[in-house]
C-alpha atoms as a PDB file:
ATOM      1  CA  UNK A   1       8.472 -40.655 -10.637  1.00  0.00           C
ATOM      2  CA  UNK A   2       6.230 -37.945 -11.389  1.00  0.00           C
ATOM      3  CA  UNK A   3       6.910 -34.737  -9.765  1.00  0.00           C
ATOM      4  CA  UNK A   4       4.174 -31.639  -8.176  1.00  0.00           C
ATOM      5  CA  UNK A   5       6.451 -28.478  -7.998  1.00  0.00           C
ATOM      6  CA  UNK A   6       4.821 -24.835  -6.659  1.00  0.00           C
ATOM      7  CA  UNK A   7       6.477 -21.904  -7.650  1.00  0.00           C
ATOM      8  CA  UNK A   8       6.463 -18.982  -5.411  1.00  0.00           C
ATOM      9  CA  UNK A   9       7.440 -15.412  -5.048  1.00  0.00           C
ATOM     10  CA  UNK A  10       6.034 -11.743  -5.153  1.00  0.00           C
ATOM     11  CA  UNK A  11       4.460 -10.081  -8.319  1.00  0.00           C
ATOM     12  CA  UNK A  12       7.525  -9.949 -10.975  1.00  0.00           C
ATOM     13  CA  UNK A  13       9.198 -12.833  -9.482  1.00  0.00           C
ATOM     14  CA  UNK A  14       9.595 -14.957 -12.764  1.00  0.00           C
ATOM     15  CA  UNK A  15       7.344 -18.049 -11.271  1.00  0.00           C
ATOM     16  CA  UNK A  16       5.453 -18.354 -14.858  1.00  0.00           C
ATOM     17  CA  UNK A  17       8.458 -17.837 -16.778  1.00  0.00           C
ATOM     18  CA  UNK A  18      10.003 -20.724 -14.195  1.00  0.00           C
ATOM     19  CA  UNK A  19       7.245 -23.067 -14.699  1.00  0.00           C
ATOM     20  CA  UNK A  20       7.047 -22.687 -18.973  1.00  0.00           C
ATOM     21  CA  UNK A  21      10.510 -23.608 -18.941  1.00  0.00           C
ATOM     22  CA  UNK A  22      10.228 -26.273 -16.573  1.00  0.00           C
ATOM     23  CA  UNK A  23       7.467 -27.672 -19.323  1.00  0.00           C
ATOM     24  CA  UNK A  24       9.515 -27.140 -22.064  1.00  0.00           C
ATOM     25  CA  UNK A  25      12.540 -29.131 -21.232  1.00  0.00           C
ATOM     26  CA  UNK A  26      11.238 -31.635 -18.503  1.00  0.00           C
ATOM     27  CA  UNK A  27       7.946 -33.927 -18.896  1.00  0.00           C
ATOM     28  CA  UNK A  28       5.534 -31.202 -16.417  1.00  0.00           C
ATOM     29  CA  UNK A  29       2.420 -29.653 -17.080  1.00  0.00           C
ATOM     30  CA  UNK A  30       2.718 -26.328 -15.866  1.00  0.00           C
ATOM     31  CA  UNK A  31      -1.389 -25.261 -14.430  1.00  0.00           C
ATOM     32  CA  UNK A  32      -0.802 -21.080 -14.783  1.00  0.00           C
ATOM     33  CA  UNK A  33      -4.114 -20.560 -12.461  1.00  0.00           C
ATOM     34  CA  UNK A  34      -3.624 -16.168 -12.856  1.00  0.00           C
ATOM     35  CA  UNK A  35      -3.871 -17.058 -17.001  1.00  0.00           C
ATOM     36  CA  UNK A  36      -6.634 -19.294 -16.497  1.00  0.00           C
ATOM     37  CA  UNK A  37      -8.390 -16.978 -14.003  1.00  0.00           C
ATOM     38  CA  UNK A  38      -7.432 -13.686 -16.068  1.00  0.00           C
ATOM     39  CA  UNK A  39      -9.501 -15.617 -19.226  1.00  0.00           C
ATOM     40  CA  UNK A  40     -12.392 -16.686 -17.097  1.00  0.00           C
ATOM     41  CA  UNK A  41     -13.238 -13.130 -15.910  1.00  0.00           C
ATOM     42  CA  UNK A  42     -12.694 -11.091 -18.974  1.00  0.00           C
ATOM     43  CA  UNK A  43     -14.529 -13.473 -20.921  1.00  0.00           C
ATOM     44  CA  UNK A  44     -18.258 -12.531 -22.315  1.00  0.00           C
ATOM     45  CA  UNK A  45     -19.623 -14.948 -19.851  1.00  0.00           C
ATOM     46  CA  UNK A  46     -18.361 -13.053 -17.012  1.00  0.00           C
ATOM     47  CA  UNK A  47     -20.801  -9.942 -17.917  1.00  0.00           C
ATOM     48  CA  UNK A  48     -23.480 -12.479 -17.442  1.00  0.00           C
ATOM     49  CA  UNK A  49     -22.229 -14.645 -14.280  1.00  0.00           C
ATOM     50  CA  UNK A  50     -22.443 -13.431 -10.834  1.00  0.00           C
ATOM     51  CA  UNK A  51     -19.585 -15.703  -9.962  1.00  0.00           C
ATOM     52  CA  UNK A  52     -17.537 -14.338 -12.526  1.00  0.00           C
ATOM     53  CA  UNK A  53     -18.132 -10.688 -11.773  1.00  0.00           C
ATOM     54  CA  UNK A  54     -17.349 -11.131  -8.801  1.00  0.00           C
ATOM     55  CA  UNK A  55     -13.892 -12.368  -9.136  1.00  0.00           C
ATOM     56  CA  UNK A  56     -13.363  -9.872 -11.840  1.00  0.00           C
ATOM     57  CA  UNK A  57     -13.240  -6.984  -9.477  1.00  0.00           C
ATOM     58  CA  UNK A  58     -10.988  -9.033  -7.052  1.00  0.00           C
ATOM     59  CA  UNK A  59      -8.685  -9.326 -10.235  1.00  0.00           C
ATOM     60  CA  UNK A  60      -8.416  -5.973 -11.488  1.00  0.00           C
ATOM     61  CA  UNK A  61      -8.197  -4.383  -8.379  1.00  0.00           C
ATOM     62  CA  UNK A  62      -5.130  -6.826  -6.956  1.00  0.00           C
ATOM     63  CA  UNK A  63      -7.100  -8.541  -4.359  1.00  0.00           C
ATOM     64  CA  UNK A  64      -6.684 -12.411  -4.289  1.00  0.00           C
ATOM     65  CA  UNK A  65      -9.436 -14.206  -5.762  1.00  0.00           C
ATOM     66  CA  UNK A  66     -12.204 -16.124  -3.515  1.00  0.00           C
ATOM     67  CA  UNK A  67     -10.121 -19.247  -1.981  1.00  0.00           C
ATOM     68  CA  UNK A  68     -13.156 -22.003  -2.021  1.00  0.00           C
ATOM     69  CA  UNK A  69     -13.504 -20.947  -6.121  1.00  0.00           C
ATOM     70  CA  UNK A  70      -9.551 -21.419  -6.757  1.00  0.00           C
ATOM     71  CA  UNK A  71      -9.921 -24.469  -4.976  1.00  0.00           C
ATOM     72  CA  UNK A  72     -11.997 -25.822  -7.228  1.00  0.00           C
ATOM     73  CA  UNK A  73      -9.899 -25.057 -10.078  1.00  0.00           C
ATOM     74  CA  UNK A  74      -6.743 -26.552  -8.649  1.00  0.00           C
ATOM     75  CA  UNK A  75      -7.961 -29.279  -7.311  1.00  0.00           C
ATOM     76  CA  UNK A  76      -9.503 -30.387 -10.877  1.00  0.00           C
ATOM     77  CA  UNK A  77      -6.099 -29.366 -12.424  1.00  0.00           C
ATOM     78  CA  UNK A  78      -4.254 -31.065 -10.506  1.00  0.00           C
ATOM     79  CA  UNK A  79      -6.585 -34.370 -10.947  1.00  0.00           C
ATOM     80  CA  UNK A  80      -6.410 -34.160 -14.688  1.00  0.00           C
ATOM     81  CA  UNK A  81      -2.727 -33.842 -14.467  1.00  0.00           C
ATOM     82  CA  UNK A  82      -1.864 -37.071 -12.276  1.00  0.00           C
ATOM     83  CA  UNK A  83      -4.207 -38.820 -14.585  1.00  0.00           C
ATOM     84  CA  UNK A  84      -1.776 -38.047 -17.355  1.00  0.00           C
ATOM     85  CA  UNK A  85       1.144 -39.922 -15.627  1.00  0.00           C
ATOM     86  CA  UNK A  86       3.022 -36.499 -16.120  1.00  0.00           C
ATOM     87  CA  UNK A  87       4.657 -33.969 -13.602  1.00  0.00           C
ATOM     88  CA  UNK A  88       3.412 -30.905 -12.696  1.00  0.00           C
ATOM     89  CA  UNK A  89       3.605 -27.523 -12.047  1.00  0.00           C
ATOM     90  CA  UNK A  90       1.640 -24.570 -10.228  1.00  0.00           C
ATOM     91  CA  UNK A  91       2.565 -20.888 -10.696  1.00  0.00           C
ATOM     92  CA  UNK A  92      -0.295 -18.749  -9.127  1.00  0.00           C
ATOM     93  CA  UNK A  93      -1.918 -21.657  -6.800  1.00  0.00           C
ATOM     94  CA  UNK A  94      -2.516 -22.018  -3.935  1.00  0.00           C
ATOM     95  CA  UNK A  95      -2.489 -18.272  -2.273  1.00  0.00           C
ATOM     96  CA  UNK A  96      -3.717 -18.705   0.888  1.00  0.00           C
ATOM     97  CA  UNK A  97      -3.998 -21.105   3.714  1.00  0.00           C
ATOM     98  CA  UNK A  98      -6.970 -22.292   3.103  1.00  0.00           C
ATOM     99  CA  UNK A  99      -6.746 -22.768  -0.581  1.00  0.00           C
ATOM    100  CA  UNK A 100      -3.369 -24.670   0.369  1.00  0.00           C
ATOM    101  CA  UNK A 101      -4.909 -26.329   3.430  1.00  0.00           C
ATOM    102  CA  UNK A 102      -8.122 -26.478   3.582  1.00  0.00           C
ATOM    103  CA  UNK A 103     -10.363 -25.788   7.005  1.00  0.00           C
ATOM    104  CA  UNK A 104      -8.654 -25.895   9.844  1.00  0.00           C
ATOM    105  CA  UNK A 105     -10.150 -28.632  12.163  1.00  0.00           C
ATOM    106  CA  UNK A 106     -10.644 -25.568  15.212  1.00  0.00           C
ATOM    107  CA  UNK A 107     -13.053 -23.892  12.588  1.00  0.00           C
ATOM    108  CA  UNK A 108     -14.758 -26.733  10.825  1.00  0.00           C
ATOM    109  CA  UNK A 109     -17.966 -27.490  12.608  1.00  0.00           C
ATOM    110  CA  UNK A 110     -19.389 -30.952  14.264  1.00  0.00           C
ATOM    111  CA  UNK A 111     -21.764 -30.648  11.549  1.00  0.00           C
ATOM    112  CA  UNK A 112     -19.626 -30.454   8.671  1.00  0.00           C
ATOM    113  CA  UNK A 113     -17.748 -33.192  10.224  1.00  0.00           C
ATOM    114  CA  UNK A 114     -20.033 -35.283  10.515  1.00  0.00           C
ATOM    115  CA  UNK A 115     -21.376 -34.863   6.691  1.00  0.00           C
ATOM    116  CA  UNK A 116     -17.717 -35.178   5.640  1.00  0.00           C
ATOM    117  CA  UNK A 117     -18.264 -31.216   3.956  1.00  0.00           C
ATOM    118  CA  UNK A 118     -14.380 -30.500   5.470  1.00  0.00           C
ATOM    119  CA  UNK A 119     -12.711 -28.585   2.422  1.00  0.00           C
ATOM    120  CA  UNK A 120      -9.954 -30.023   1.178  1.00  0.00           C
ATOM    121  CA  UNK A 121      -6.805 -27.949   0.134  1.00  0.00           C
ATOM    122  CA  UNK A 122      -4.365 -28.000  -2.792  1.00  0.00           C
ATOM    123  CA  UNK A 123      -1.551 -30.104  -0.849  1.00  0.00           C
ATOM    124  CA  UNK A 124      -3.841 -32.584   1.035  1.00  0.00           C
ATOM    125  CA  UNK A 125      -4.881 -33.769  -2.906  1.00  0.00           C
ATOM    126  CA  UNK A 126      -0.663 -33.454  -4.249  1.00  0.00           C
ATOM    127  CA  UNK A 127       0.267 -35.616  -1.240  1.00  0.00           C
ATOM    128  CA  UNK A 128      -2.466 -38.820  -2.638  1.00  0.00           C
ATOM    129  CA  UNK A 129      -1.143 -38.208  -6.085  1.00  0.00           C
ATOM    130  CA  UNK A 130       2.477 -37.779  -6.027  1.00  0.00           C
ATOM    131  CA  UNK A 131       4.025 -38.265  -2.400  1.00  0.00           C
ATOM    132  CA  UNK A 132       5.291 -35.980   0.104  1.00  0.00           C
ATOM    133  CA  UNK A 133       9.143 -37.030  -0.999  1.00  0.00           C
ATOM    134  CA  UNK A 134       7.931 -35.710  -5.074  1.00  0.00           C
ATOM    135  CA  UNK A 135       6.716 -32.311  -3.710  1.00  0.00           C
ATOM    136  CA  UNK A 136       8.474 -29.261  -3.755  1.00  0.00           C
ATOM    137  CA  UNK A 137       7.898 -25.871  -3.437  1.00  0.00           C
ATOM    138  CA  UNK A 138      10.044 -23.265  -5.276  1.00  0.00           C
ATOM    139  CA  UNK A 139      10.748 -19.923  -3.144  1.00  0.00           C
ATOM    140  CA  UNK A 140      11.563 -17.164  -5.607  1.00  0.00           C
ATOM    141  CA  UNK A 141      13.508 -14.333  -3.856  1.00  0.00           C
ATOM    142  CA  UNK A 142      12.701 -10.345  -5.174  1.00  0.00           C
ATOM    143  CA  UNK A 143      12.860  -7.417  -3.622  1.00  0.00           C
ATOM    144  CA  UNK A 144       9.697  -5.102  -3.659  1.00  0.00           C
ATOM    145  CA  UNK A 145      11.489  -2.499  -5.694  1.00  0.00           C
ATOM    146  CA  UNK A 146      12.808  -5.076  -8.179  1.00  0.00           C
ATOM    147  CA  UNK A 147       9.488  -6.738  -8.454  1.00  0.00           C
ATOM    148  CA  UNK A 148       7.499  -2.978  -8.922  1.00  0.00           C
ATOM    149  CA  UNK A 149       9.796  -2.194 -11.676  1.00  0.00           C
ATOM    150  CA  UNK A 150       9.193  -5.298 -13.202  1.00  0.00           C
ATOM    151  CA  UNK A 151       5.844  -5.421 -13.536  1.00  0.00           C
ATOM    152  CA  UNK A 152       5.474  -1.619 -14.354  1.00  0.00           C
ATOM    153  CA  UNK A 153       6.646  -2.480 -17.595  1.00  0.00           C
ATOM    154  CA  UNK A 154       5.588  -6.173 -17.823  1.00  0.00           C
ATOM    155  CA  UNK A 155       3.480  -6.568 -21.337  1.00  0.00           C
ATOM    156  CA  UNK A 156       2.339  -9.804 -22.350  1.00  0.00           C
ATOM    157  CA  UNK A 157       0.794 -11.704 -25.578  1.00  0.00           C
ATOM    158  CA  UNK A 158      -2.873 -10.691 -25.826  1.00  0.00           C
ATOM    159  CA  UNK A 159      -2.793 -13.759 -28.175  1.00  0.00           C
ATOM    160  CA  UNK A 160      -0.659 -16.988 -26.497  1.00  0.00           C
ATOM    161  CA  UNK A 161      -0.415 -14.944 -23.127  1.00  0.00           C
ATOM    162  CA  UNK A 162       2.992 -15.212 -23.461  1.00  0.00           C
ATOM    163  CA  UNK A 163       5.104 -12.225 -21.588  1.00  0.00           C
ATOM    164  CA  UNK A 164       7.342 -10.030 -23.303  1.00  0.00           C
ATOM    165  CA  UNK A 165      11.489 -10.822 -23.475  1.00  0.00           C
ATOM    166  CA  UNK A 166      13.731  -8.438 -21.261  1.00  0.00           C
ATOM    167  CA  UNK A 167      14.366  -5.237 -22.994  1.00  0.00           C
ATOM    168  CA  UNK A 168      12.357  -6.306 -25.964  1.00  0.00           C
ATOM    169  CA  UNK A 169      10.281  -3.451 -27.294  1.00  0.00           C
ATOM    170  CA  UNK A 170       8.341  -4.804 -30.156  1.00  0.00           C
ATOM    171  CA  UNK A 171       4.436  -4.681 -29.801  1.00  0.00           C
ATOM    172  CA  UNK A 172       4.393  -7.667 -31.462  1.00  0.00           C
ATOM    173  CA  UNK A 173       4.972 -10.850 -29.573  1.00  0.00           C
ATOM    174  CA  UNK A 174       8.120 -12.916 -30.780  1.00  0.00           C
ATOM    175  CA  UNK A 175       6.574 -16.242 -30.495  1.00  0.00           C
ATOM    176  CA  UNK A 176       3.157 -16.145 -32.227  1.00  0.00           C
ATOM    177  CA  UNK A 177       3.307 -12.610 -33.637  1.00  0.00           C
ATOM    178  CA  UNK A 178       0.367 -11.296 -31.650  1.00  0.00           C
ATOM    179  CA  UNK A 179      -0.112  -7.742 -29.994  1.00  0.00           C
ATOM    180  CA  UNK A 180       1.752  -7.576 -26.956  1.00  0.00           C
ATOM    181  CA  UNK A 181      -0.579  -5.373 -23.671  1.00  0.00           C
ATOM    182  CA  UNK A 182      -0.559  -4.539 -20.303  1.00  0.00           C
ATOM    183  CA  UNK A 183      -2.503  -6.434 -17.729  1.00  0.00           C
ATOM    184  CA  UNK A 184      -5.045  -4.263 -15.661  1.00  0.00           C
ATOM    185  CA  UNK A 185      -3.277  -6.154 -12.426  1.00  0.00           C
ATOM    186  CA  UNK A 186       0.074  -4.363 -13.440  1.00  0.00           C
ATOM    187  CA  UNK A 187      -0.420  -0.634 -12.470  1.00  0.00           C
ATOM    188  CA  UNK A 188       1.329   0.881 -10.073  1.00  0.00           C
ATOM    189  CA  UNK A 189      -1.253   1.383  -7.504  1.00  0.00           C
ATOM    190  CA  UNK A 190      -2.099  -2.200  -8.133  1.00  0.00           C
ATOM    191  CA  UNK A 191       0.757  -3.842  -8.012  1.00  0.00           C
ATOM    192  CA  UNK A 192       1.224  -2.143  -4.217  1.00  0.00           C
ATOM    193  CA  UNK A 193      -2.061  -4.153  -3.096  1.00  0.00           C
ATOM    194  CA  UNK A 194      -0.258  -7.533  -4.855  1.00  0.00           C
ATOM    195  CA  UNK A 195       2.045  -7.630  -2.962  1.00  0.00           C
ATOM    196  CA  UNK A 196       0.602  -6.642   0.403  1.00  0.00           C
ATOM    197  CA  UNK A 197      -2.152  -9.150  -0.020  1.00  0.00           C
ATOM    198  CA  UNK A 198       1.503 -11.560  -1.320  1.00  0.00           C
ATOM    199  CA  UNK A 199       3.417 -10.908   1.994  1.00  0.00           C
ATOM    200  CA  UNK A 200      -0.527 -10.956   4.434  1.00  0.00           C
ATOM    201  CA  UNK A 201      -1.876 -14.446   2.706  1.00  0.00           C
ATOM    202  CA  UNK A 202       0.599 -16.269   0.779  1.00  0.00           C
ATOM    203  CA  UNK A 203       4.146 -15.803   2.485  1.00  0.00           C
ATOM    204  CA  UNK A 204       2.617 -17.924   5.307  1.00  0.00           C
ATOM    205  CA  UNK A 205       1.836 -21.216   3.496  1.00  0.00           C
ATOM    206  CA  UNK A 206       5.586 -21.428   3.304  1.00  0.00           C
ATOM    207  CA  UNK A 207       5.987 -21.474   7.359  1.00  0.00           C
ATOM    208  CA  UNK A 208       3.079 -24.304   7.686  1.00  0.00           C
ATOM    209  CA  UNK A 209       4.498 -26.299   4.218  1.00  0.00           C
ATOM    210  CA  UNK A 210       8.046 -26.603   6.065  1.00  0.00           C
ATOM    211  CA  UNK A 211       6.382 -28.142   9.405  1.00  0.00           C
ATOM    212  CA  UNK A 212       4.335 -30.850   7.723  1.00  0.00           C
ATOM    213  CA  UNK A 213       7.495 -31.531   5.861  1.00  0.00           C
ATOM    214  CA  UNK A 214       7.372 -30.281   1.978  1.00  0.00           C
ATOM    215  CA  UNK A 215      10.687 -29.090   1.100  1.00  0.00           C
ATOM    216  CA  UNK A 216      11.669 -25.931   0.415  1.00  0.00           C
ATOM    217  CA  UNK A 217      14.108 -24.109  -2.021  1.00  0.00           C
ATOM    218  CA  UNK A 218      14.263 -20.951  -1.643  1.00  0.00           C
ATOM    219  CA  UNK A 219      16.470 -19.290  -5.028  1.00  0.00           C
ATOM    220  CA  UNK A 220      17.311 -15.530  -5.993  1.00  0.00           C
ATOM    221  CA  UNK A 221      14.772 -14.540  -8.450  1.00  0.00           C
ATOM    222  CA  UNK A 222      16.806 -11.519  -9.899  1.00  0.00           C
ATOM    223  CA  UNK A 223      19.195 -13.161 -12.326  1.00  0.00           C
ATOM    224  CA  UNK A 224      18.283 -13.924 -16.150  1.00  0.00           C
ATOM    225  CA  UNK A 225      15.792 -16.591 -16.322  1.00  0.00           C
ATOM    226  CA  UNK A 226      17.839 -18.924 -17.888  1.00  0.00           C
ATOM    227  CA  UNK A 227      19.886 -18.909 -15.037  1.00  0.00           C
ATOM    228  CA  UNK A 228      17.278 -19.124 -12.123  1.00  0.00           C
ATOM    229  CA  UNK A 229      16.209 -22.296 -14.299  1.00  0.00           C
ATOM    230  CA  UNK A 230      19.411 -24.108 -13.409  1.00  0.00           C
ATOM    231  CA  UNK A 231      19.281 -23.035 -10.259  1.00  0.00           C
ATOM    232  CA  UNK A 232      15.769 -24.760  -9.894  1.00  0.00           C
ATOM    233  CA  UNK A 233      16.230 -27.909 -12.010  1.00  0.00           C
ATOM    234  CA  UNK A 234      19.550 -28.675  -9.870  1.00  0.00           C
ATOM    235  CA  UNK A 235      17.797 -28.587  -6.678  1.00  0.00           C
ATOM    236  CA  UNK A 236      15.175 -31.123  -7.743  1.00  0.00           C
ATOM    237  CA  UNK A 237      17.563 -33.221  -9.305  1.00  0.00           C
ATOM    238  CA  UNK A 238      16.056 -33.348 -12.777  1.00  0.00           C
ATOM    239  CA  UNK A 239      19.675 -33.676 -14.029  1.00  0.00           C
END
């Protein structure tokens, strides 16, 4: 049975990492919504699109992009990837409440009741594909100095968007050969605002997730990835 796994954790936490491997070895198709997103708004078009512009300054500057616009993206993902008959796998999405659970009924208007314009979030759409017993959510545990330091000298693939290996210092990236850079979301002062707007928006999908009855793993994110990766395939029993 195919299988909708969301990998949490602060900035530095490994989740991409997580879900690549996850991909590699296991039959998911891992959605990385920051790569995505990070393309979309340093593309050309972005100089040109309002939209675009927009979410480029949220993005550089460490804010969380514009919920109803990542909906849209991991909704359609997600769609596409149930299609497939494959797993999947989120690193990155959903961030907030309402990108995870769309409007609450207190705040959705008669009117956009009656018109059916309620917006739907990421979990209401994984439940009608996969199941509530085939959902999991993956709770990567760093501290904030561990997950500064990481990212302070996180590089990745300006090519395959690969990141760097541990203590690899090559500019070259080992996979595809390509220059390896830094992300603009990486600096310091950045990085701070990550994981503020981490602990103010996202940490509290987790509480609500739990109560309608997704499960929860919540694994220390500080070992070598390799290791974290057993961790996460033995709690949902790919083996």
């Amino acid at each position: 049975m195919a299988k909708a796994v969301i990998i949490y954790g602060p900035p530095g936490a490994g989740k991409g990492t997580q879900a690549e491997l996850l991909e590699r070895n296991f039959d998911f198709i891992h959605f990385d919504t920051g790569r995505y997103v990070e393309r979309l708004v340093h593309s050309p078009e972005a100089e040109k699109n309002k939209i675009l512009k927009r979410e480029q300054v949220n993005f550089n500057t460490g804010k969380l992009m514009t919920p109803a616009w990542i909906i849209k993206i991991s909704r359609a993902a997600a769609l596409k990837i149930a299609k497939t008959g494959n797993s999947a796998v989120f690193s990155g999405s959903p961030r907030t409440l309402f990108e995870a659970f769309g409007d609450p009924p207190a705040l959705t208007s008669p009117r956009r009741r009656r018109v059916g314009r309620k917006t739907k979030g990421l979990f209401e759409i994984l439940l009608k594909l996969f199941g509530r017993e085939n959902i999991f959510i993956i709770h990567l545990l760093i501290p904030p100095s561990v997950s500064t330091g990481r990212n302070q000298i996180r590089r990745v693939c300006s090519v395959c968007g690969l990141p760097a290996m541990r203590g690899n210092p090559s500019p070259r990236c080992l996979f595809c050969g390509g220059p390896m850079r830094t992300r603009t979301l990486d600096k310091a002062s950045v990085i701070k605002i990550r994981l503020k707007e981490y602990r103010d928006r996202t940490f509290p999908i987790l509480k609500k997730a739990k109560k309608i009855g997704i499960k929860i793993f919540e694994i220390d994110g500080k070992p070598l990835p390799y290791k974290v990766h057993r961790q996460i395939v033995k709690k949902i029993k790919l083996r």
